[in-house]
C-alpha atoms as a PDB file:
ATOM      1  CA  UNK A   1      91.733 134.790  71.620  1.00  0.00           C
ATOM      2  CA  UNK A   2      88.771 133.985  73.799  1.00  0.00           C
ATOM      3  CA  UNK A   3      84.995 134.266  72.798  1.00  0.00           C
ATOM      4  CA  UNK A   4      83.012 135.486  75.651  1.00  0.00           C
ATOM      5  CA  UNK A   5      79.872 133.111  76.349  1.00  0.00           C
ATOM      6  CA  UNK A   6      77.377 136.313  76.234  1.00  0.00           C
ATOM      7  CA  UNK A   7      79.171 136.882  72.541  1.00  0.00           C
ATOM      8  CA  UNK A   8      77.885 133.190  71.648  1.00  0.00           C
ATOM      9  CA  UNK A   9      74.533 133.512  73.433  1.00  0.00           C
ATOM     10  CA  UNK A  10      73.794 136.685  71.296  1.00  0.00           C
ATOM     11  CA  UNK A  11      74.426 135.013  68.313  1.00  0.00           C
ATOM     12  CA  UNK A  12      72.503 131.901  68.747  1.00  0.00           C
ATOM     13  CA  UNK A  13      69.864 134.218  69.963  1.00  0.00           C
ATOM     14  CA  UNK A  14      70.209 136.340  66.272  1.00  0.00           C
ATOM     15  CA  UNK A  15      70.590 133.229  64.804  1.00  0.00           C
ATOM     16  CA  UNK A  16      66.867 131.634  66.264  1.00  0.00           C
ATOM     17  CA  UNK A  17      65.170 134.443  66.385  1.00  0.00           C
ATOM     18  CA  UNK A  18      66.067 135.767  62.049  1.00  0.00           C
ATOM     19  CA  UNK A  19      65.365 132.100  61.338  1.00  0.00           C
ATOM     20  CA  UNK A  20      62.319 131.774  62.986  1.00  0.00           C
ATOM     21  CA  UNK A  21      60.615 134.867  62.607  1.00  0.00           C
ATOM     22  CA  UNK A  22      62.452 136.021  59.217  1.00  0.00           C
ATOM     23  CA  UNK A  23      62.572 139.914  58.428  1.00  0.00           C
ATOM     24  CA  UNK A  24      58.969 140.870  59.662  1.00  0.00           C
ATOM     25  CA  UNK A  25      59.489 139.422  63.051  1.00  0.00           C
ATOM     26  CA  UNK A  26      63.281 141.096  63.013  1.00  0.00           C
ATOM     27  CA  UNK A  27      61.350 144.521  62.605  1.00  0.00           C
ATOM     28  CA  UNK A  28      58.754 144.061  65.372  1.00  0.00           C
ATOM     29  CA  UNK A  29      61.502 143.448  67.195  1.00  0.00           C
ATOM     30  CA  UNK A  30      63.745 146.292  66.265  1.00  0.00           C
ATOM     31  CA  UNK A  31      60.784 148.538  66.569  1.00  0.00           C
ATOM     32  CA  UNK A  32      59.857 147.995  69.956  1.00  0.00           C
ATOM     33  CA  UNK A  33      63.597 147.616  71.124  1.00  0.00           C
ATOM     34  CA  UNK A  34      63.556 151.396  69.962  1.00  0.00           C
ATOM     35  CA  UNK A  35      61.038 152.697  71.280  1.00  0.00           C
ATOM     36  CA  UNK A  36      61.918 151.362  74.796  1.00  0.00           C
ATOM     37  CA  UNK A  37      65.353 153.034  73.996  1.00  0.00           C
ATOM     38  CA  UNK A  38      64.229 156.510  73.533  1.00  0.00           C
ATOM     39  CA  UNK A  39      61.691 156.387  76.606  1.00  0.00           C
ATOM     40  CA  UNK A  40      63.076 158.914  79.224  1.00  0.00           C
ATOM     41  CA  UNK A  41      63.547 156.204  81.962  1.00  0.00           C
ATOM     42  CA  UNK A  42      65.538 154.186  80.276  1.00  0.00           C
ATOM     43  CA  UNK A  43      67.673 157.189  79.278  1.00  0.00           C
ATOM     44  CA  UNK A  44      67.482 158.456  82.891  1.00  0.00           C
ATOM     45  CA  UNK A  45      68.988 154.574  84.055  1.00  0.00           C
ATOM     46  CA  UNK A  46      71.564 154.312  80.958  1.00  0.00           C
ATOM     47  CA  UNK A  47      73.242 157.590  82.196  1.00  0.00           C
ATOM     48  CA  UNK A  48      73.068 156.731  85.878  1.00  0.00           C
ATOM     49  CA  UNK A  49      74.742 153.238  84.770  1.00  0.00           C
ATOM     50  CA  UNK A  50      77.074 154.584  82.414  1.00  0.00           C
ATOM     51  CA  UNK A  51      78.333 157.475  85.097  1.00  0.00           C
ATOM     52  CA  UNK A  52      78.684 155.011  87.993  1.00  0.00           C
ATOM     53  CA  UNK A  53      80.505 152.241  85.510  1.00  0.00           C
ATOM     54  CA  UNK A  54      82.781 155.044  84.577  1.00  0.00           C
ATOM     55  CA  UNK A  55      82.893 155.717  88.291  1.00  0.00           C
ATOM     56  CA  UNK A  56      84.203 152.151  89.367  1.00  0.00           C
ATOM     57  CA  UNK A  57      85.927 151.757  86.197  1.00  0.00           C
ATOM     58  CA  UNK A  58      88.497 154.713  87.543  1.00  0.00           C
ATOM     59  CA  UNK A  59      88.462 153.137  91.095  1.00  0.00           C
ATOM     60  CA  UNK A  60      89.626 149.994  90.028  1.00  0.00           C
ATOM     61  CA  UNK A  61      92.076 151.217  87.531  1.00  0.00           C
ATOM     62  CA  UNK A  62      94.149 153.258  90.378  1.00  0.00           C
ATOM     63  CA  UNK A  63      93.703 150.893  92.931  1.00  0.00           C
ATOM     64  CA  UNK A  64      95.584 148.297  90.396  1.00  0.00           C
ATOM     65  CA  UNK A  65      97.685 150.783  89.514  1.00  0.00           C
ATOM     66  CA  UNK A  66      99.007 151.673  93.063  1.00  0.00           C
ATOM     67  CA  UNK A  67      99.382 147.330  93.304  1.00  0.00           C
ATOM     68  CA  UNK A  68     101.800 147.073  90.606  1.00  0.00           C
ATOM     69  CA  UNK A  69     103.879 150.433  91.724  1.00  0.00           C
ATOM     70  CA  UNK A  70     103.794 148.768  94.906  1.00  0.00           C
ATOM     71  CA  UNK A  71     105.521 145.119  93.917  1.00  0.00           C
ATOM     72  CA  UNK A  72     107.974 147.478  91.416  1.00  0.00           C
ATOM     73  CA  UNK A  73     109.321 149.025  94.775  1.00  0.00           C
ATOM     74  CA  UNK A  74     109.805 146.083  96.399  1.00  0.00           C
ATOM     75  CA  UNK A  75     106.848 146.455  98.480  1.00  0.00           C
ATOM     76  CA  UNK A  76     104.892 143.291  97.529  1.00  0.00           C
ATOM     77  CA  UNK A  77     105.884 140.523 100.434  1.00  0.00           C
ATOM     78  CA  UNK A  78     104.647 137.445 100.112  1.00  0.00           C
ATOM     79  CA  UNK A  79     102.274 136.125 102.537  1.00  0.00           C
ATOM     80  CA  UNK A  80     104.478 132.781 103.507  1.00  0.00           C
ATOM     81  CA  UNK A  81     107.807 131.641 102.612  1.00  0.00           C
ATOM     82  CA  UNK A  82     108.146 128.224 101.833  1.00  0.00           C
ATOM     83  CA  UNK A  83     111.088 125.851 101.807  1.00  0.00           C
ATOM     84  CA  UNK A  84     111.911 123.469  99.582  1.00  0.00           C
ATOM     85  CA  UNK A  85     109.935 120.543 101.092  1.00  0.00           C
ATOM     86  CA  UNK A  86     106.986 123.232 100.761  1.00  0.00           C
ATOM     87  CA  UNK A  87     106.521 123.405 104.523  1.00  0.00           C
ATOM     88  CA  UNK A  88     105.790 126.987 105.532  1.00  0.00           C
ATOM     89  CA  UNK A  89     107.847 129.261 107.575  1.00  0.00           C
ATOM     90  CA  UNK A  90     105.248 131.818 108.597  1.00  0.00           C
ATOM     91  CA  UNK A  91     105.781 131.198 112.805  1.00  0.00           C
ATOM     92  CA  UNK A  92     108.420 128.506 112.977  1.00  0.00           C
ATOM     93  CA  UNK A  93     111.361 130.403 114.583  1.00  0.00           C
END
């Protein structure tokens, strides 16, 4: 299993900022992080973001989708054929 790098950034960041600051700073924190949360504009921009994610999300699932049914029917080519020596054959006839 992998461990994305923004997974180990938050951490570290958790990490510094509880041991730093202890619980009163983690509130100030928490606080404001709320309150920019329920502002309308940032609701407004979440939604827009999470429609148009969902939005590409769908795109690139089908257009993967019609890729692999593609190379199952034995439409997939590759772009050059190579020999054995590795030499390609793409316009040597």
């Amino acid at each position: 299993m992998r461990i994305r790098p923004s997974v180990v950034i938050a951490l570290g960041l958790g990490y510094v900022l509880g041991s730093r600051g202890g619980r009163e700073h983690y509130d100030v924190i928490m606080r404001q992080l709320r309150e920019v949360r329920e502002r309308p504009e940032v609701q407004s921009a979440a939604g827009v973001v999470s429609a148009q994610a969902g939005t590409v999300f769908h795109r690139v699932r089908s257009l993967f989708a019609g890729e692999v049914e593609a190379a199952g029917t034995g439409q997939f080519r590759p772009v050059a054929a190579h020999s054995s020596n590795g030499v390609s054959s793409v316009g040597a006839h």
